[in-house]
C-alpha atoms as a PDB file:
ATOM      1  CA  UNK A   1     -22.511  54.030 -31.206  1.00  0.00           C
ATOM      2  CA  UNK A   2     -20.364  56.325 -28.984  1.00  0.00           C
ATOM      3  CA  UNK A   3     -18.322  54.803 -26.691  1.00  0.00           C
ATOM      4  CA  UNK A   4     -20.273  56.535 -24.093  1.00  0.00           C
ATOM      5  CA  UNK A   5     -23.693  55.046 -25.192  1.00  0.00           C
ATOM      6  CA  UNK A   6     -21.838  51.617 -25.039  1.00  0.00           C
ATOM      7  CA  UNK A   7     -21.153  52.509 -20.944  1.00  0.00           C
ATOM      8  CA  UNK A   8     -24.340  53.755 -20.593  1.00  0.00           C
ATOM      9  CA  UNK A   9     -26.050  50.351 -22.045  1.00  0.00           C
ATOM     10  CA  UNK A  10     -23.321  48.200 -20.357  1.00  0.00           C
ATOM     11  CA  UNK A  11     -24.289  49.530 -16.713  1.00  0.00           C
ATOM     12  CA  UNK A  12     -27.953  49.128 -17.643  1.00  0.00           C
ATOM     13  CA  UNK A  13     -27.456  45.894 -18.419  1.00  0.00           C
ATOM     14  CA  UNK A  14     -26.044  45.385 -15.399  1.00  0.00           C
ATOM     15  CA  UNK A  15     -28.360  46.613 -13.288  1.00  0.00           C
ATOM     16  CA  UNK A  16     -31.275  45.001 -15.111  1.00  0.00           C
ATOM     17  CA  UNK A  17     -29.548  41.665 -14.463  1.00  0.00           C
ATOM     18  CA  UNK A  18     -28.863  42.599 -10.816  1.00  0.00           C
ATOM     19  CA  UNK A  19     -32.403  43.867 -10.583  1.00  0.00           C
ATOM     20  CA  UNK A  20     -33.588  40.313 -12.680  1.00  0.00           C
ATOM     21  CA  UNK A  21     -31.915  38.364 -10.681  1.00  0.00           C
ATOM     22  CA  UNK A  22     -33.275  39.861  -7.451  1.00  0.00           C
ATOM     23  CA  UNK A  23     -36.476  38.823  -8.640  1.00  0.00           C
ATOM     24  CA  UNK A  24     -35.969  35.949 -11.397  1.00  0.00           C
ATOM     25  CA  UNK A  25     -36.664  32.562  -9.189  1.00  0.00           C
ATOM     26  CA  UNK A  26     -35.570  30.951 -12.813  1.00  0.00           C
ATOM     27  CA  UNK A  27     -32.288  32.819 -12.487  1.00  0.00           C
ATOM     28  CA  UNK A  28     -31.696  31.830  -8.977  1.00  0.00           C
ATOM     29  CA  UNK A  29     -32.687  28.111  -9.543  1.00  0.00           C
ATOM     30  CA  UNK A  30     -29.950  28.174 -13.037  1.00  0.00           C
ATOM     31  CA  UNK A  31     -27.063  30.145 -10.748  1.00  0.00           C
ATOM     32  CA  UNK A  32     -27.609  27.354  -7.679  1.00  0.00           C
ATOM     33  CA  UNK A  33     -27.451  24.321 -10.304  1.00  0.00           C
ATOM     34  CA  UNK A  34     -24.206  25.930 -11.882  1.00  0.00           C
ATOM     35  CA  UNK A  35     -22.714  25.884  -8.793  1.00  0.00           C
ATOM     36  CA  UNK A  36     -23.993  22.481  -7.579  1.00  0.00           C
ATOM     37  CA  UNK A  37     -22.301  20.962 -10.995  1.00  0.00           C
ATOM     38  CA  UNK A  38     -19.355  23.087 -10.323  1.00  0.00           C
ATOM     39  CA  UNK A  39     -18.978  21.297  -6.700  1.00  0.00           C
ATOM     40  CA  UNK A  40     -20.043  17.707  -8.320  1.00  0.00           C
ATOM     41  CA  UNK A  41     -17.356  17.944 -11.100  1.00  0.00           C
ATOM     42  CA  UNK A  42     -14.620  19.064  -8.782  1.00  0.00           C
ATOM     43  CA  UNK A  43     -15.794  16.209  -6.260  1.00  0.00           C
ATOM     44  CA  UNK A  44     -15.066  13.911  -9.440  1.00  0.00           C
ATOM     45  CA  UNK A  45     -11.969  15.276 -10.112  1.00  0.00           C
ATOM     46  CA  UNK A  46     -10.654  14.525  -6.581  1.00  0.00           C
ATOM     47  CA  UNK A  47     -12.177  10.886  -6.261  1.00  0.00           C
ATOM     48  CA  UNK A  48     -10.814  10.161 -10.426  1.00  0.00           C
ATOM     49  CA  UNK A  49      -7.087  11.478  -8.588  1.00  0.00           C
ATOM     50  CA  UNK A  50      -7.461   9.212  -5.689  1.00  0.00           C
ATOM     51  CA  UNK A  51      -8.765   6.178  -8.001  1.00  0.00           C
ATOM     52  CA  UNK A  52      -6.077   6.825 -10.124  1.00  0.00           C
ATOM     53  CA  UNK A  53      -3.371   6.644  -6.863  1.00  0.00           C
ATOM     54  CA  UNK A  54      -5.328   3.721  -5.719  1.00  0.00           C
ATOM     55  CA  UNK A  55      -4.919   1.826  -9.226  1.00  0.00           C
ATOM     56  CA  UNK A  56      -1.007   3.093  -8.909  1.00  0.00           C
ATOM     57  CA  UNK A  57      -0.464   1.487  -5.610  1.00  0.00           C
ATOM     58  CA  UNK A  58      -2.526  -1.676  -6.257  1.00  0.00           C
ATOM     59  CA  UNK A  59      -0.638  -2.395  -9.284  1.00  0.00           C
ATOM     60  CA  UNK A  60       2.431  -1.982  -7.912  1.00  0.00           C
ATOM     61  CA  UNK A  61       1.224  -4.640  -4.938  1.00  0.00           C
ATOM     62  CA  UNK A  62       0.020  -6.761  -7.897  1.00  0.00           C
ATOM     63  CA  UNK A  63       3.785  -6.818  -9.571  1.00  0.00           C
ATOM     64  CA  UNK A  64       5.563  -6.928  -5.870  1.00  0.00           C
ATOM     65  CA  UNK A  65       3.691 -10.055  -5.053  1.00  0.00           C
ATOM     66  CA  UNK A  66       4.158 -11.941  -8.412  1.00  0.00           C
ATOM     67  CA  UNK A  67       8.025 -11.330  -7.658  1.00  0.00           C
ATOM     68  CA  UNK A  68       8.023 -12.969  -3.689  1.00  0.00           C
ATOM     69  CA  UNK A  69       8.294 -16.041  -4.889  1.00  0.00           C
ATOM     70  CA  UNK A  70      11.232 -15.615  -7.143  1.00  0.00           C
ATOM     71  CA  UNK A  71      12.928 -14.173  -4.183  1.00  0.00           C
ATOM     72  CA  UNK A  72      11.692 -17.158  -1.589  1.00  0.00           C
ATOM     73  CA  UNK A  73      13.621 -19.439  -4.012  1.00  0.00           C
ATOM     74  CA  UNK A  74      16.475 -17.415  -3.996  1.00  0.00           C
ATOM     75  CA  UNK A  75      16.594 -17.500  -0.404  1.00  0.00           C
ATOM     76  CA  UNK A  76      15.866 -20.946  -0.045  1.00  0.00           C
ATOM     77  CA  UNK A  77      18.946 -21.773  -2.745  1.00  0.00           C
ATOM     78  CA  UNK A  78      21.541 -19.529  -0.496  1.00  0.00           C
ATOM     79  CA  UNK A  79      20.740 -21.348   2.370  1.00  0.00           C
ATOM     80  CA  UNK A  80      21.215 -24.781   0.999  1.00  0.00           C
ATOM     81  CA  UNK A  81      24.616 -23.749  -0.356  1.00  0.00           C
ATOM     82  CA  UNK A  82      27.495 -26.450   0.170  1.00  0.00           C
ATOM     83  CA  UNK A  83      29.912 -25.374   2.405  1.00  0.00           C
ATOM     84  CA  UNK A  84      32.901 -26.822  -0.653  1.00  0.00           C
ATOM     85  CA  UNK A  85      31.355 -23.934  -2.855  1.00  0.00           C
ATOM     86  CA  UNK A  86      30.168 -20.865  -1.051  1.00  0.00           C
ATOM     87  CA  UNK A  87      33.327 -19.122  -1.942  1.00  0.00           C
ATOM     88  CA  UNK A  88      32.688 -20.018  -5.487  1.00  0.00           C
ATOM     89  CA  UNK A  89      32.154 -16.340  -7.160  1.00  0.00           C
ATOM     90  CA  UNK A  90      28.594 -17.929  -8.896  1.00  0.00           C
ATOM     91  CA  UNK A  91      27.299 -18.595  -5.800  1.00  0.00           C
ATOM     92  CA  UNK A  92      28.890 -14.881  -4.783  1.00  0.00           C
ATOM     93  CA  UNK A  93      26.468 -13.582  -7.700  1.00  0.00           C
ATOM     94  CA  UNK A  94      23.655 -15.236  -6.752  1.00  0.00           C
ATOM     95  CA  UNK A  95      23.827 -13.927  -3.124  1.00  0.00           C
ATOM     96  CA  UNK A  96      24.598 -10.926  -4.192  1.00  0.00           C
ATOM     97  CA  UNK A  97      21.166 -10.916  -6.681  1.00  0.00           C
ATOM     98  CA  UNK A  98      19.248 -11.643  -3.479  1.00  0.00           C
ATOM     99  CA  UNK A  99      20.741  -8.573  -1.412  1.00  0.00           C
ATOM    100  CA  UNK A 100      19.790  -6.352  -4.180  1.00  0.00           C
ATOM    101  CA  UNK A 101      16.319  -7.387  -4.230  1.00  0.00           C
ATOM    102  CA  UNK A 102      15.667  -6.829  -0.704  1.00  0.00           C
ATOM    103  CA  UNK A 103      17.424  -3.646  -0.952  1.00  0.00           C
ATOM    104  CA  UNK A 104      15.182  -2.464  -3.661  1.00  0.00           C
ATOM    105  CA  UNK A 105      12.157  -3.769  -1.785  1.00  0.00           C
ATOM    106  CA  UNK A 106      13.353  -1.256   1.417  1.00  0.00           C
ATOM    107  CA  UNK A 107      13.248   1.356  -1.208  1.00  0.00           C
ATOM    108  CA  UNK A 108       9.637   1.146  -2.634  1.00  0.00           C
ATOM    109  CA  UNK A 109       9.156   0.578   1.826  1.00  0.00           C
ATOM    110  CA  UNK A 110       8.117  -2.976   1.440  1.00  0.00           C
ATOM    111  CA  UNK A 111       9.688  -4.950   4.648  1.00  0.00           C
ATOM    112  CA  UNK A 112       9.734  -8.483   5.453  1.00  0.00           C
ATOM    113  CA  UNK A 113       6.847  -9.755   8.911  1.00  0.00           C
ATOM    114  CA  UNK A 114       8.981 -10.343  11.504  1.00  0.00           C
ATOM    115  CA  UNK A 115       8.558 -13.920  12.940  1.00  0.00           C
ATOM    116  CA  UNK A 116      10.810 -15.377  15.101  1.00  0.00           C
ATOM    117  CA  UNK A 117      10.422 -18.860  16.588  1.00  0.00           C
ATOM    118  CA  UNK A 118       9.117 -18.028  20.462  1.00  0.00           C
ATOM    119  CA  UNK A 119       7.254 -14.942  19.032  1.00  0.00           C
ATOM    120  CA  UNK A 120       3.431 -14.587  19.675  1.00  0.00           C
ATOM    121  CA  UNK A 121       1.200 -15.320  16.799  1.00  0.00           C
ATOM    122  CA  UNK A 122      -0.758 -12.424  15.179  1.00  0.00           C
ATOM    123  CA  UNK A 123      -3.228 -13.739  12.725  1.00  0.00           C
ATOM    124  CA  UNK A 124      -3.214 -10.346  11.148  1.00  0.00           C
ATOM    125  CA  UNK A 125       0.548 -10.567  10.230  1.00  0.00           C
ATOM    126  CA  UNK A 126       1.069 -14.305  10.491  1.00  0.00           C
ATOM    127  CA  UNK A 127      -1.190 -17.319   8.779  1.00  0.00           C
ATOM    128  CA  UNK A 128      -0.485 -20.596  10.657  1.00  0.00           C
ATOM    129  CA  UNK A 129      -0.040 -24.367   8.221  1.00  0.00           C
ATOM    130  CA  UNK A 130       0.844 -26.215  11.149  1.00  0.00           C
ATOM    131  CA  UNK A 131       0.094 -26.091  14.524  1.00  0.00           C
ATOM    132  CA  UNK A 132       1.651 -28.913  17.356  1.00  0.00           C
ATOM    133  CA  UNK A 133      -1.175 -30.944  18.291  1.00  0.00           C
ATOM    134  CA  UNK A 134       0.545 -32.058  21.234  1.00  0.00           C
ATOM    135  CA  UNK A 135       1.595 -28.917  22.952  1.00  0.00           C
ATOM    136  CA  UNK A 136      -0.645 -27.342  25.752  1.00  0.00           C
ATOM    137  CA  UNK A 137      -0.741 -23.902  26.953  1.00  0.00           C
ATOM    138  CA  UNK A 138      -2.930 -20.497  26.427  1.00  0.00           C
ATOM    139  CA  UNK A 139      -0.824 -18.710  24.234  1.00  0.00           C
ATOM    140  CA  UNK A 140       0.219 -19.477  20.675  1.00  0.00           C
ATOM    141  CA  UNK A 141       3.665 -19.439  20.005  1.00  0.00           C
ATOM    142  CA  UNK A 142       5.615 -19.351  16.448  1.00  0.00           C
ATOM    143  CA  UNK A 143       7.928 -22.248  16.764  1.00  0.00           C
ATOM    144  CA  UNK A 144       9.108 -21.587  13.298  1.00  0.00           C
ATOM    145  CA  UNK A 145       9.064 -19.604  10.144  1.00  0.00           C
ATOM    146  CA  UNK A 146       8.087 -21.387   6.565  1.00  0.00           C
ATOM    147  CA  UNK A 147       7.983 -18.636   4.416  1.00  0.00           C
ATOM    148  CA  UNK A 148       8.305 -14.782   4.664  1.00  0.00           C
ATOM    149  CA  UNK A 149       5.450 -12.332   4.752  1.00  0.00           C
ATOM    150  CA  UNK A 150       5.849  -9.048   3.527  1.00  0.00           C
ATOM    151  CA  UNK A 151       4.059  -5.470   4.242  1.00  0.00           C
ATOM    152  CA  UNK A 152       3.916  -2.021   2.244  1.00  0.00           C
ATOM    153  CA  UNK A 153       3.089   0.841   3.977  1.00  0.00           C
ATOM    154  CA  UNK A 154       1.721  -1.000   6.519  1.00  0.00           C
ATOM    155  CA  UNK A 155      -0.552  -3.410   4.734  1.00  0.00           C
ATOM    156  CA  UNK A 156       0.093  -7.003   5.018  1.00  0.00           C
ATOM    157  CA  UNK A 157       1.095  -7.924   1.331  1.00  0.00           C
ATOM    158  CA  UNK A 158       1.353 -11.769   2.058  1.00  0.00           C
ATOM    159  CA  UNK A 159       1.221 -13.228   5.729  1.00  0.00           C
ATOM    160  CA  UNK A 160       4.160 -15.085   7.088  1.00  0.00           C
ATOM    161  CA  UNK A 161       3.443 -18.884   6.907  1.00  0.00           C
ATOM    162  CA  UNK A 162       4.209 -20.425  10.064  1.00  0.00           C
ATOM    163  CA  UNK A 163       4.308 -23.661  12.206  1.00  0.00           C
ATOM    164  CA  UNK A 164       2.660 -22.832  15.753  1.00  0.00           C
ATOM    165  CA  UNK A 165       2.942 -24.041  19.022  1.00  0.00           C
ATOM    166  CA  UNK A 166       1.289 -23.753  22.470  1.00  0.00           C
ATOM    167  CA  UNK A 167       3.004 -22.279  25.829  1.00  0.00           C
END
């Protein structure tokens, strides 16, 4: 075959399939499921990325959360220090251990609940263990902090356990 005869048959192909498709309802009906699986398969793709971040992130929470207590004790430790050794370089170390923690916890933007005693109480930040019976008053008032709470990116990793109070 020529290469002329080749063109020829090429644009009659062409044509016919134009012209087939024009008229084909079975060709119409194949060409709208192509694209339909086209759109469902990149709709996958885009939920499989975003399950895939999600997974990221939660794991990440997972390992951040199994490490808050290590760095409660720490705390706790540093603030029971005897005054006859808190110049001691160990204790120093230790201190210094606890700084760089919280530093790298600023870095991956996890930040410590703020809850000062004479603060209101937000249940959605803070989760009150004790509350003073005796006090009266509409508004609930931290009187005092038992253990941090901790957010990333906004989300409350673990509330801020607190003692509560009425005013």
């Amino acid at each position: 075959m020529t290469k002329e005869t080749k063109d020829n048959l090429n644009k009659k192909d062409t044509k016919e399939t134009a012209n087939t498709s024009d008229k084909n309802p079975e060709v119409i009906e194949l060409t709208n499921d192509i694209k339909r699986i086209r759109a469902d398969f990149e709709n996958y793709r885009k939920r499989t990325e975003l399950d895939i971040e999600s997974a990221r992130r939660n794991g990440g929470d997972a390992m951040i959360l199994k490490l808050l207590p290590v760095i409660d004790t720490l705390e706790r430790a540093i603030s029971h220090i005897p005054s006859d050794i808190a110049e001691n370089s160990w204790v120093k170390g230790v201190s210094s251990v606890a700084k760089n923690l919280n530093k790298t916890l600023k870095s991956i933007d996890v930040v410590r609940i703020d809850a000062k005693p004479g603060q209101e109480f937000n249940p959605e930040l803070h989760y009150a263990v004790q509350v003073d019976e005796d006090a009266s008053g509409e508004h609930e008032i931290i009187s005092e902090e038992l253990q941090a709470g901790y957010m990333r990116n906004g989300v409350v990793l673990r509330h801020t356990m607190v003692k509560v109070t009425r005013k």
